[in-house]
PDB file of N, CA and C in Angstrom:
ATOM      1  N   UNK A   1     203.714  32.839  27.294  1.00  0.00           N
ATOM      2  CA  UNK A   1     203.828  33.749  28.417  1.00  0.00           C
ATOM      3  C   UNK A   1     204.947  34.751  28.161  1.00  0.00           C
ATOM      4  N   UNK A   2     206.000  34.141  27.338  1.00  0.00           N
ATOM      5  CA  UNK A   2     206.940  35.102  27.575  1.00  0.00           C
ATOM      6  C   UNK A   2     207.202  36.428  26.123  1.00  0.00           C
ATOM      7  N   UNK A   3     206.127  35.784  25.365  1.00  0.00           N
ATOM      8  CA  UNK A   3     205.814  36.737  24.309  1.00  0.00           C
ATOM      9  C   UNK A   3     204.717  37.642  24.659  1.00  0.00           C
ATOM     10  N   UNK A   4     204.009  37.401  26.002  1.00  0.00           N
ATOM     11  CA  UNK A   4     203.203  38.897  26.516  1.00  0.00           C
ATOM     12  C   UNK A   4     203.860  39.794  26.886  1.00  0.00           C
ATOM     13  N   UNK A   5     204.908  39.220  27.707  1.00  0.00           N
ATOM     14  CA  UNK A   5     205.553  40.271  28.681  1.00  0.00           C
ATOM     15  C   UNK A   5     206.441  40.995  27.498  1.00  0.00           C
ATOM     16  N   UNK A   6     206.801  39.978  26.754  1.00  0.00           N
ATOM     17  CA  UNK A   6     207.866  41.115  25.618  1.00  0.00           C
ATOM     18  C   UNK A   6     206.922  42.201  24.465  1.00  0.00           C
ATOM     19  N   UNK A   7     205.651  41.518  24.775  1.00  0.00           N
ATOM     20  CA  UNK A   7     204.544  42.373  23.934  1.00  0.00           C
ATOM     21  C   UNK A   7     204.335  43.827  25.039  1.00  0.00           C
ATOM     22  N   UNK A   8     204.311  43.401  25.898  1.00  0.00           N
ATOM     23  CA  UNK A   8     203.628  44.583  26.874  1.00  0.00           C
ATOM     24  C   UNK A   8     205.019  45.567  27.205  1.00  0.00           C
ATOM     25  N   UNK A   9     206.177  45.059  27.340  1.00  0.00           N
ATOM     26  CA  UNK A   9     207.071  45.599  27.144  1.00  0.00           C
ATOM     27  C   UNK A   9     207.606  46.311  25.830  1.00  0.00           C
ATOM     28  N   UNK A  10     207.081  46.153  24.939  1.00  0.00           N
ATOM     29  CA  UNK A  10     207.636  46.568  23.681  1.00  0.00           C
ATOM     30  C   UNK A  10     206.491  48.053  23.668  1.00  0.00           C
ATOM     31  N   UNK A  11     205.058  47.303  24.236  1.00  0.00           N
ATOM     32  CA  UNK A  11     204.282  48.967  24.156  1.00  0.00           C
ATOM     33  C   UNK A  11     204.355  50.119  25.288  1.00  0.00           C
ATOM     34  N   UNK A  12     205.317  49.585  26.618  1.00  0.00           N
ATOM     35  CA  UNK A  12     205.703  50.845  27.691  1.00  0.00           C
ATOM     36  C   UNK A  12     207.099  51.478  26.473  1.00  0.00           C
ATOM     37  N   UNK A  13     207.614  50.255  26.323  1.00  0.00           N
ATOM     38  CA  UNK A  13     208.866  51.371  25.656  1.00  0.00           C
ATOM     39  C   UNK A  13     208.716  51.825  24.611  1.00  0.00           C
ATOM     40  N   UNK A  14     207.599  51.908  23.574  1.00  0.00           N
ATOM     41  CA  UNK A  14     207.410  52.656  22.634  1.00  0.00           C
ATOM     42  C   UNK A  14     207.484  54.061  22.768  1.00  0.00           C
ATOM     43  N   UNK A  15     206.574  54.664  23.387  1.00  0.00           N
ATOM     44  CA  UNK A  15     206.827  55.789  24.117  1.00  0.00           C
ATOM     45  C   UNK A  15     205.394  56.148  23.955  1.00  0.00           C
ATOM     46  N   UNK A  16     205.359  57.302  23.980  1.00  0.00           N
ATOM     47  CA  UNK A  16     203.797  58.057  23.683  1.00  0.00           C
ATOM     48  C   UNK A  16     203.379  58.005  22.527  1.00  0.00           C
ATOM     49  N   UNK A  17     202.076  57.771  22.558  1.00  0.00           N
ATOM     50  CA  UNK A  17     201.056  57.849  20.810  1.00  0.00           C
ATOM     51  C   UNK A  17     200.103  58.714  21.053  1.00  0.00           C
ATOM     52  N   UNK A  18     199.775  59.838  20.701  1.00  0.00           N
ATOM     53  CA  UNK A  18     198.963  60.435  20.705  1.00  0.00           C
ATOM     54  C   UNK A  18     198.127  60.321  20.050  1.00  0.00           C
ATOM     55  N   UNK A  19     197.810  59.399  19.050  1.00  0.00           N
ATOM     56  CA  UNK A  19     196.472  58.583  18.658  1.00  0.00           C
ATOM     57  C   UNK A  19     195.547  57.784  19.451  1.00  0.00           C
ATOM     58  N   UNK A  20     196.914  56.931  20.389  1.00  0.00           N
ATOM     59  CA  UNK A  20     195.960  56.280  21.552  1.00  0.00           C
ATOM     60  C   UNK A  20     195.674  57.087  22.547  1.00  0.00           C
ATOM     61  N   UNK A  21     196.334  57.677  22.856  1.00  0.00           N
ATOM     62  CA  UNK A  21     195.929  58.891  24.340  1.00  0.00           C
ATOM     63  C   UNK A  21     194.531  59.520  23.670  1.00  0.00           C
ATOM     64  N   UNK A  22     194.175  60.594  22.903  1.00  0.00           N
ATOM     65  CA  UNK A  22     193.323  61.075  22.383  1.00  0.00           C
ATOM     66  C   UNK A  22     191.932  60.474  22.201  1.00  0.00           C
ATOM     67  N   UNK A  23     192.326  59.102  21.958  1.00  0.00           N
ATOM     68  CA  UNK A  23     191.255  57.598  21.370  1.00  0.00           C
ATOM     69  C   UNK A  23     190.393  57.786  23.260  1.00  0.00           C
ATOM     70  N   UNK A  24     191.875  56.876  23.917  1.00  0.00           N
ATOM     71  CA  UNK A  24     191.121  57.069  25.215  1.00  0.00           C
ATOM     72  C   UNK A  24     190.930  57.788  26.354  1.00  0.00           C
ATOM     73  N   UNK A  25     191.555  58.931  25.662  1.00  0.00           N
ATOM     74  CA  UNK A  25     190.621  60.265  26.395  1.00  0.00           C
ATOM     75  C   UNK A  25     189.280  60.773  25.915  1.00  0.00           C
ATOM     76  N   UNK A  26     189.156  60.499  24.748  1.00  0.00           N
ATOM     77  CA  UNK A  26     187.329  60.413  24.411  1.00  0.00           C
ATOM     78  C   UNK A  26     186.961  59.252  24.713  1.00  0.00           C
ATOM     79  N   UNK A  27     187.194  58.284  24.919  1.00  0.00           N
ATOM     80  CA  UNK A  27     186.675  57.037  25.927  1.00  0.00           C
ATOM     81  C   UNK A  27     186.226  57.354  27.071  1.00  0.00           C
ATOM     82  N   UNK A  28     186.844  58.007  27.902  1.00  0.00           N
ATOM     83  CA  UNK A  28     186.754  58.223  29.231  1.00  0.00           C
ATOM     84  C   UNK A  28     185.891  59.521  29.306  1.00  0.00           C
ATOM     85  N   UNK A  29     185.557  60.748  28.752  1.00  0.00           N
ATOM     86  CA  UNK A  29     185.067  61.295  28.651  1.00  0.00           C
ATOM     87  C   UNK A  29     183.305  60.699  28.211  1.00  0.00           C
ATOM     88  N   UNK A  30     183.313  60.319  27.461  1.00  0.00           N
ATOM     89  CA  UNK A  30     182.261  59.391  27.096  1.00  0.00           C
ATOM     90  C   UNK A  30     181.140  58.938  28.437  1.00  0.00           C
ATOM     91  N   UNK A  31     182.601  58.625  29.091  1.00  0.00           N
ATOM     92  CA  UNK A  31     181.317  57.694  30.169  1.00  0.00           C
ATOM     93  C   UNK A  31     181.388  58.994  31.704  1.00  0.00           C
ATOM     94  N   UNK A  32     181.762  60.137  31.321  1.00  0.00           N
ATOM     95  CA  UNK A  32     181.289  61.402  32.374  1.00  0.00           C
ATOM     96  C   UNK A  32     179.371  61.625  32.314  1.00  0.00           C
ATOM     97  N   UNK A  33     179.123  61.656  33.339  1.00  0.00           N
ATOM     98  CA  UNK A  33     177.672  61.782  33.430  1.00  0.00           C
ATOM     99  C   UNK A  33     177.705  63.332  33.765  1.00  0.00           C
ATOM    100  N   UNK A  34     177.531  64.217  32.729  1.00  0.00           N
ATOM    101  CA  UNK A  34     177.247  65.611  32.480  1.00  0.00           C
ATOM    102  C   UNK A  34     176.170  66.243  33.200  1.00  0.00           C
ATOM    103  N   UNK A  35     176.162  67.259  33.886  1.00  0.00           N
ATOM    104  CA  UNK A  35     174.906  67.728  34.414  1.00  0.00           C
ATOM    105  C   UNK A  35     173.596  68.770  33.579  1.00  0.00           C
ATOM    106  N   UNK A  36     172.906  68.510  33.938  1.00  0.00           N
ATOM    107  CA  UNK A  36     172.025  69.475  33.466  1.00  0.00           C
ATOM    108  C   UNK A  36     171.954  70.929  33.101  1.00  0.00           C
ATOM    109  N   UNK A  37     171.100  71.581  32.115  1.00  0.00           N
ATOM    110  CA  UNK A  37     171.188  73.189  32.358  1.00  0.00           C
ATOM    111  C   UNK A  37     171.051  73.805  33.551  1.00  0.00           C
ATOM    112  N   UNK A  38     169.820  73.331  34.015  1.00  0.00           N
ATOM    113  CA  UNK A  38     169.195  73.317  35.092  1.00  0.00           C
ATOM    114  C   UNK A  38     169.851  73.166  36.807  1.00  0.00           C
ATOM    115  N   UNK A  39     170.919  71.990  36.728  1.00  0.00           N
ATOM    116  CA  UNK A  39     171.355  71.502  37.440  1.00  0.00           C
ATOM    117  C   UNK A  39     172.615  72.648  37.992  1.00  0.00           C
ATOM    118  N   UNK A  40     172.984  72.791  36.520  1.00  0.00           N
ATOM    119  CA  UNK A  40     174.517  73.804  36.292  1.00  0.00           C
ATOM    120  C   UNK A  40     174.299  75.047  37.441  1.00  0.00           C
ATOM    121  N   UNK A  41     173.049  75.879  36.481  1.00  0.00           N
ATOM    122  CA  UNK A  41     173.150  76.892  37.005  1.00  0.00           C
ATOM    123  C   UNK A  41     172.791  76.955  38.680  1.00  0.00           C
ATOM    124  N   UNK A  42     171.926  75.812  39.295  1.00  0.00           N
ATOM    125  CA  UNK A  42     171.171  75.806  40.508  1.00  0.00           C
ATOM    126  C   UNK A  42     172.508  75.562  41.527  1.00  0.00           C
ATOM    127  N   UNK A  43     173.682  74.847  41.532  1.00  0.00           N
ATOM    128  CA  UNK A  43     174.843  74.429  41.595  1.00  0.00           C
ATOM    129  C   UNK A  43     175.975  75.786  41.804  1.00  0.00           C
ATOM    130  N   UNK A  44     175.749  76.290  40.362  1.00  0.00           N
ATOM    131  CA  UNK A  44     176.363  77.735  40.614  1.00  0.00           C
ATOM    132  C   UNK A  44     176.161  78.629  41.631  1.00  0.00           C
ATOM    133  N   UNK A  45     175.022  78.891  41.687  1.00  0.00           N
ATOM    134  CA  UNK A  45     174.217  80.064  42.067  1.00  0.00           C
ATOM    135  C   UNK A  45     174.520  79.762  44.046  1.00  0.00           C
ATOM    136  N   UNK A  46     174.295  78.259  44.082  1.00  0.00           N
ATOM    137  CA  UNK A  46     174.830  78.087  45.742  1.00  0.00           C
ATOM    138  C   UNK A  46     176.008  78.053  45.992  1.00  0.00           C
ATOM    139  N   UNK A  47     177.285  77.659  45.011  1.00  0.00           N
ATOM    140  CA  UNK A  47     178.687  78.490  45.133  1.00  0.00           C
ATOM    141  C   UNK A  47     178.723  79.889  45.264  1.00  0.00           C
ATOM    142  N   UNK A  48     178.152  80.362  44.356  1.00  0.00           N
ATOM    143  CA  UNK A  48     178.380  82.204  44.510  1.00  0.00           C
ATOM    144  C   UNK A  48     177.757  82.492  45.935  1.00  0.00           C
ATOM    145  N   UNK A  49     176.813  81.940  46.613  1.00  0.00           N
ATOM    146  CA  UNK A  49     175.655  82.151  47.833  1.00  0.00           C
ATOM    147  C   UNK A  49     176.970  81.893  48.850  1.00  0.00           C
ATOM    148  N   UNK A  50     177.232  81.043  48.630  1.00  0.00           N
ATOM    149  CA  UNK A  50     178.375  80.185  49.632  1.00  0.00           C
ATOM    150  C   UNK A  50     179.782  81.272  50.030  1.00  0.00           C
ATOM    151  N   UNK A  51     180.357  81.579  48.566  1.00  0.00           N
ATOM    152  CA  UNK A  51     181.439  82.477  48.645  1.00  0.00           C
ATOM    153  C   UNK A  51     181.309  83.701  49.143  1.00  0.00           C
ATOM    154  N   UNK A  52     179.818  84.296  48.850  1.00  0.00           N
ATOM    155  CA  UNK A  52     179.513  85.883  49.419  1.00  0.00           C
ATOM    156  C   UNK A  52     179.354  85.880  50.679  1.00  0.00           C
ATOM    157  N   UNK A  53     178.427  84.414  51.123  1.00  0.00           N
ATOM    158  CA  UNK A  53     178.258  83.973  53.205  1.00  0.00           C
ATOM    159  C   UNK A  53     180.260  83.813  53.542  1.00  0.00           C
ATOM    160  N   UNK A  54     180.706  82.993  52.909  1.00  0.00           N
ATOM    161  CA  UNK A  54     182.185  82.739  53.852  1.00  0.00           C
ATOM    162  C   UNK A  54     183.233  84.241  53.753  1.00  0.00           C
ATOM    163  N   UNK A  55     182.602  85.196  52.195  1.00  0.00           N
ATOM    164  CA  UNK A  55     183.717  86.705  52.485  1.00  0.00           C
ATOM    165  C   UNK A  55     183.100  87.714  53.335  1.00  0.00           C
ATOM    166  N   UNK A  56     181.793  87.476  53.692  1.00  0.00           N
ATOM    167  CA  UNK A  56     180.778  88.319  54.756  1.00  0.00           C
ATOM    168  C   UNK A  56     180.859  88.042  55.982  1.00  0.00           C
ATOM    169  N   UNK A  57     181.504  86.592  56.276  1.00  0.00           N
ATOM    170  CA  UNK A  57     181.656  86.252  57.640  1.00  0.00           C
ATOM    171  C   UNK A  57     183.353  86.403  58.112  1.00  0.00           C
ATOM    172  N   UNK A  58     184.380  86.414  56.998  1.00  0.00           N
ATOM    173  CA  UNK A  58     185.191  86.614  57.240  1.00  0.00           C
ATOM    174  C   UNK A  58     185.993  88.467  57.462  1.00  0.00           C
ATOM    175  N   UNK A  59     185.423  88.878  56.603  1.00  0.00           N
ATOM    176  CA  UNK A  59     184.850  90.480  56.763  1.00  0.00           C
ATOM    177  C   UNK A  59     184.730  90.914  57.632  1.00  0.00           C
ATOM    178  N   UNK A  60     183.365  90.572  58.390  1.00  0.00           N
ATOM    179  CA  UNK A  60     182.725  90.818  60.000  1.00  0.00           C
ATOM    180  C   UNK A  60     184.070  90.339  61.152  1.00  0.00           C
ATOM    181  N   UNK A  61     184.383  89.301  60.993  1.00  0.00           N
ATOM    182  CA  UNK A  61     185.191  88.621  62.126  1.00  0.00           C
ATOM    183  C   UNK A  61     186.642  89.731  61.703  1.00  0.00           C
ATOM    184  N   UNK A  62     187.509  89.855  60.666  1.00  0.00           N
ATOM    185  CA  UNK A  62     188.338  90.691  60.461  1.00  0.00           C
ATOM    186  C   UNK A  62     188.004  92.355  61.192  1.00  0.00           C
ATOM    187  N   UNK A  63     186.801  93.052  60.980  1.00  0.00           N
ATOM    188  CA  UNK A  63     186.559  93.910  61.645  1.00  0.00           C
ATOM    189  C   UNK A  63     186.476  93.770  63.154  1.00  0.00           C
ATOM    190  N   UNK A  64     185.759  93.410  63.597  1.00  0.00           N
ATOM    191  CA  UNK A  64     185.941  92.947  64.799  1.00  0.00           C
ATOM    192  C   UNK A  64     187.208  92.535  65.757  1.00  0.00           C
ATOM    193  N   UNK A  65     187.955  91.772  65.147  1.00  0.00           N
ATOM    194  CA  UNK A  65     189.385  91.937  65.688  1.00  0.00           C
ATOM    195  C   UNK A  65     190.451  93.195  65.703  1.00  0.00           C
ATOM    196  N   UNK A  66     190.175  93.961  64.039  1.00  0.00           N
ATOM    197  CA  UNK A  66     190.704  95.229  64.123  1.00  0.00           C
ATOM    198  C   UNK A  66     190.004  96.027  64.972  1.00  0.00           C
ATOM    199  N   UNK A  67     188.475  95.896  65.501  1.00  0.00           N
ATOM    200  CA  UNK A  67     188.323  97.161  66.530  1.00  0.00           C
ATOM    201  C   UNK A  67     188.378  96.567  67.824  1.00  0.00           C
ATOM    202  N   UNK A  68     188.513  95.504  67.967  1.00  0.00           N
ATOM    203  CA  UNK A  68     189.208  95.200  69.568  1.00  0.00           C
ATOM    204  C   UNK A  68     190.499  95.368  69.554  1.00  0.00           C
ATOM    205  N   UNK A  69     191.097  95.298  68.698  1.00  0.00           N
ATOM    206  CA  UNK A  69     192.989  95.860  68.910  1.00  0.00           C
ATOM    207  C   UNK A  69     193.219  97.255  69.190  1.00  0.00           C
ATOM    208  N   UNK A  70     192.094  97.864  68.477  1.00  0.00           N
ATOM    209  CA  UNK A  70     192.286  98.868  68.419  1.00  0.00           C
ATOM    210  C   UNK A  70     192.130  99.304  70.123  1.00  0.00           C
ATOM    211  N   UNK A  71     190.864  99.182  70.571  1.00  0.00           N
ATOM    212  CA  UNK A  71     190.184  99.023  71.950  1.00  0.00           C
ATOM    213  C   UNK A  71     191.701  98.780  72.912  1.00  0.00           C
ATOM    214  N   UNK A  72     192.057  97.891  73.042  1.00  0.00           N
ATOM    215  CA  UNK A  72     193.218  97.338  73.772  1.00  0.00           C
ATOM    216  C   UNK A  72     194.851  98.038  73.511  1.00  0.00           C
ATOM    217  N   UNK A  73     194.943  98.011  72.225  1.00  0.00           N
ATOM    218  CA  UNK A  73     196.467  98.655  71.888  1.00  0.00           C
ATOM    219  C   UNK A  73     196.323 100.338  71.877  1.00  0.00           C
ATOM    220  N   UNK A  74     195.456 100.866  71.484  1.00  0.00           N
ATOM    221  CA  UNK A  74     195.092 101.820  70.677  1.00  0.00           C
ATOM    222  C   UNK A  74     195.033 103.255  71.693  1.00  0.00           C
TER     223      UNK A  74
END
């Protein structure tokens, strides 16, 4: 028991290996379930849909407040 803890301790204080980091960062990458061509672009295309509806609605509502200020202060 007490040669794990001095084992597991001996590999925090080693410090960094960038052999093992690298090893299991393509490990972990490995098991990412990647999307499709198909998937990509269909995905995209309703972000861009999404961003042009939320700067078109924010647009409209911005106008609208500038011409009621205007209406009231103006």
């Amino acid at each position: 028991m007490a040669k794990e803890s001095e084992a597991k301790s001996q590999e925090v204080s080693s410090g960094f290996n960038p052999t093992t980091f690298f090893q299991e960062t393509k490990d972990e990458l490995d098991k990412v379930v990647w999307p499709s061509r198909q998937q990509l672009i269909s995905e995209s295309i309703a972000v861009i849909l999404m961003v042009i509806l939320s700067a078109s609605l924010i647009y409209l509502v911005d106008n609208f407040f500038s011409w009621a200020a205007m209406q009231v202060f103006g």
